[in-house]
Protein backbone atom coordinates (compact mmCIF):
# COMPACT_ATOMS: atom_id res chain seq x y z
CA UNK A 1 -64.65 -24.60 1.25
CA UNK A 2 -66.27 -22.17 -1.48
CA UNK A 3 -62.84 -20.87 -2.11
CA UNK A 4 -61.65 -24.03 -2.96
CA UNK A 5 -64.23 -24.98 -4.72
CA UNK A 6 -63.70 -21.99 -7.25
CA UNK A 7 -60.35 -22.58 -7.94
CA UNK A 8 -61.18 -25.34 -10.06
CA UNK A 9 -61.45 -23.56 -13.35
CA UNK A 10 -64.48 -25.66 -14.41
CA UNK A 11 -66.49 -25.11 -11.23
CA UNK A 12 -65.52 -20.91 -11.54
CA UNK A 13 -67.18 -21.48 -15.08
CA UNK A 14 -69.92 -23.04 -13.96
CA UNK A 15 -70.86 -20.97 -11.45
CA UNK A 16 -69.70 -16.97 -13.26
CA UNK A 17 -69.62 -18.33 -16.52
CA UNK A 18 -66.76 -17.85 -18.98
CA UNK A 19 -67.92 -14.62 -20.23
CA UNK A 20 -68.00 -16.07 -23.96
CA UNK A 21 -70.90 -16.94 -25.84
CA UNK A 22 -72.44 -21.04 -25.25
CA UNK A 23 -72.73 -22.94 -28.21
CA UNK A 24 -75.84 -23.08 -30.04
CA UNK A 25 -76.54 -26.69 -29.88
CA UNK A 26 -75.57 -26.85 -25.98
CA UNK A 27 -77.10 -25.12 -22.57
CA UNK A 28 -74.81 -23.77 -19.65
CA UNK A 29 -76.59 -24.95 -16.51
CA UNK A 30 -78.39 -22.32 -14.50
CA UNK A 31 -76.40 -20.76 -11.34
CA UNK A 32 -79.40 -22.33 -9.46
CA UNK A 33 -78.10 -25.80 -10.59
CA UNK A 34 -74.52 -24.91 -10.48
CA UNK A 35 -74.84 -24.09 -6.72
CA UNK A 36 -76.88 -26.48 -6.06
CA UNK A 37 -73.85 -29.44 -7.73
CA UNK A 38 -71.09 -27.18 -5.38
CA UNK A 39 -73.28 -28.06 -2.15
CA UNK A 40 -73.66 -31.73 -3.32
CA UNK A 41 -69.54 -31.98 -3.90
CA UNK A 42 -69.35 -30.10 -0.65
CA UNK A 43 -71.44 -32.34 1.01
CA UNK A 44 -69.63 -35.40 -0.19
CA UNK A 45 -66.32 -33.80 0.81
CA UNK A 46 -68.02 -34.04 4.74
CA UNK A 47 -68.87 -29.98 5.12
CA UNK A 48 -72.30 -29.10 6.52
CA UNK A 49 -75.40 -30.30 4.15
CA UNK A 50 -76.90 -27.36 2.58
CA UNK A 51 -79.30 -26.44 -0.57
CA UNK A 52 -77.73 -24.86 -3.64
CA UNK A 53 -79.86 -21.62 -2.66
CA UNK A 54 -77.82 -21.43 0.59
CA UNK A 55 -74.72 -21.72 -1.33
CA UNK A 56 -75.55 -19.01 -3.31
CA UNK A 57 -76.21 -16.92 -0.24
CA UNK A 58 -73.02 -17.75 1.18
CA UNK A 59 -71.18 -17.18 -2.13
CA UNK A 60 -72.97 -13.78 -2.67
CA UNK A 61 -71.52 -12.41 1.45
CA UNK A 62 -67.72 -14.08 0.65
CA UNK A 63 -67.78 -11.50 -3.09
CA UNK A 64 -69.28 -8.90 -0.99
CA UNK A 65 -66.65 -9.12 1.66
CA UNK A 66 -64.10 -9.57 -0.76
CA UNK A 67 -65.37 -6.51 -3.18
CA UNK A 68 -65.04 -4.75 0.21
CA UNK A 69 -61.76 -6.12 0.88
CA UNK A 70 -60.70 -4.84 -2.39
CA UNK A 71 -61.85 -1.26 -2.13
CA UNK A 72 -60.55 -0.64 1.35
CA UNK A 73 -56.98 -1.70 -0.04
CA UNK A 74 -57.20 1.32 -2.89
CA UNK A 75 -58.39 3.68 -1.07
CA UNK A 76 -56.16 6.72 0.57
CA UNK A 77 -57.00 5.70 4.01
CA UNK A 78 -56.07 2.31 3.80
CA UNK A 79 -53.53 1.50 6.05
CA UNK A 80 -52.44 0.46 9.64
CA UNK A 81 -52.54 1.93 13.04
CA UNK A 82 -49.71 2.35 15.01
CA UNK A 83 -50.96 -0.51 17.94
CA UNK A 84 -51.52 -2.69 15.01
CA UNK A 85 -47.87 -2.18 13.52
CA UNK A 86 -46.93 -2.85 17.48
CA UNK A 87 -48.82 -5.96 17.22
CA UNK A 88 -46.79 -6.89 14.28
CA UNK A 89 -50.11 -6.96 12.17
CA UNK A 90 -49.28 -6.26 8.10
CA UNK A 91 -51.17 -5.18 5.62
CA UNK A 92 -51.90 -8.85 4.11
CA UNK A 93 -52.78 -9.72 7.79
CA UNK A 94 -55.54 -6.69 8.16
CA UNK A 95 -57.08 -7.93 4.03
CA UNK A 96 -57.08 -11.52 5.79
CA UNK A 97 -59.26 -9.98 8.48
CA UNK A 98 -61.74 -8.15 6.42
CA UNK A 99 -62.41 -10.84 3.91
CA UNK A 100 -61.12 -14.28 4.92
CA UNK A 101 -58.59 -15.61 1.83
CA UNK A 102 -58.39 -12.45 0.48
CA UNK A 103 -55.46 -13.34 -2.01
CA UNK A 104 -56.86 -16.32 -3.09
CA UNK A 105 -59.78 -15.11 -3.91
CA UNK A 106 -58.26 -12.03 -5.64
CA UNK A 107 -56.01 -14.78 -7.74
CA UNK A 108 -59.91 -16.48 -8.55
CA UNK A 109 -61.42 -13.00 -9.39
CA UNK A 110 -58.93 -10.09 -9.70
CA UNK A 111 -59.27 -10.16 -13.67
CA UNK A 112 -62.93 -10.39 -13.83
CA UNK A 113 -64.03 -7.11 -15.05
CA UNK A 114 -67.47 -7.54 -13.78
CA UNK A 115 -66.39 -7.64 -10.32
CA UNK A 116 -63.24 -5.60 -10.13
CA UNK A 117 -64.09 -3.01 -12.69
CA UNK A 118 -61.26 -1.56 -14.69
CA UNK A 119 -60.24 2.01 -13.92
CA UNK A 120 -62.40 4.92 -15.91
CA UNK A 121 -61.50 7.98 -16.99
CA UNK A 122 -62.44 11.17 -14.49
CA UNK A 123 -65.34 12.98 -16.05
CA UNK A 124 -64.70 16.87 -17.09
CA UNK A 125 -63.07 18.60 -19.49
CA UNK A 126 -59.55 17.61 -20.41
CA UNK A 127 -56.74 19.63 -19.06
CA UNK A 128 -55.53 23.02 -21.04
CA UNK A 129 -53.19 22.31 -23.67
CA UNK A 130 -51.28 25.26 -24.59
CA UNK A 131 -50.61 26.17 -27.95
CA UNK A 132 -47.96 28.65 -29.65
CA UNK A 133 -49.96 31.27 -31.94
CA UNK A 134 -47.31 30.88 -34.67
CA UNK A 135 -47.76 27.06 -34.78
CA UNK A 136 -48.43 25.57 -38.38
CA UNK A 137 -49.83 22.62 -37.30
CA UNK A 138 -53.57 22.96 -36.90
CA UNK A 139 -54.98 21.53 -33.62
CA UNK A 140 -58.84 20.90 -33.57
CA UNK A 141 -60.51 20.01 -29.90
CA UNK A 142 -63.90 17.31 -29.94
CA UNK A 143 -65.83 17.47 -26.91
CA UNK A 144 -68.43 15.29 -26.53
CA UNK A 145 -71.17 15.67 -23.91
């Protein structure tokens, strides 16, 4: 129901915001009122009555299962056992398990850098660069703590 929700375009907006400044003469609604319209249309759609505040709640545990979701599929150990490759189980199957609608939620937030962050840079020095004594082309190093 939430996921669906979201992938309206205007309701995503509504609810993260588009990430751009609002205009000067108009006021994005507060995520309080946002959630609360999404349990209103949810209501009217026949799911469970709830408040906006529960809403939020239950938005806030589907990201956190999803951000989850996300980091157990980049990390080294992710992967499947050998009774669940008996069971026929793929690796789609086993995201589906740990965050319900995993792909269509990562098609609703997988670009958002404020919840999958972009890759950084290790910290440390950079690697040794080696350099021929003769050279003629000076070579200067920055390093910035």
């Amino acid at each position: 129901m939430i996921v669906g929700y979201l992938e309206d375009l205007e309701h995503l907006v509504e609810i993260l915001g588009s990430g751009r400044k609002t205009k000067v003469s108009g006021k994005h609604p507060s995520k309080q009122i946002a959630f609360g319209v999404m349990a209103v249309h949810l209501a009217s759609l026949g799911f469970p009555v709830c408040t906006g505040a529960i809403m939020q709640k239950k938005f806030d545990r589907y990201l956190a299962s999803f951000k989850k979701a996300r980091e157990w599929s980049l990390s080294t150990g992710a992967g499947l056992t050998e009774e669940e490759v008996t069971r026929g189980m793929t690796i789609e199957d086993k995201l589906n398990q740990r965050c319900p609608f995993y792909h269509r939620m990562y098609a609703i937030f997988g670009h958002r850098a404020n919840i999958i962050p972009p890759a950084t840079a290790e910290d440390g020095l950079p690697p040794e660069v080696e350099v021929e004594e003769d050279s003629s082309v000076p070579i200067t190093f920055y390093y910035f703590e």
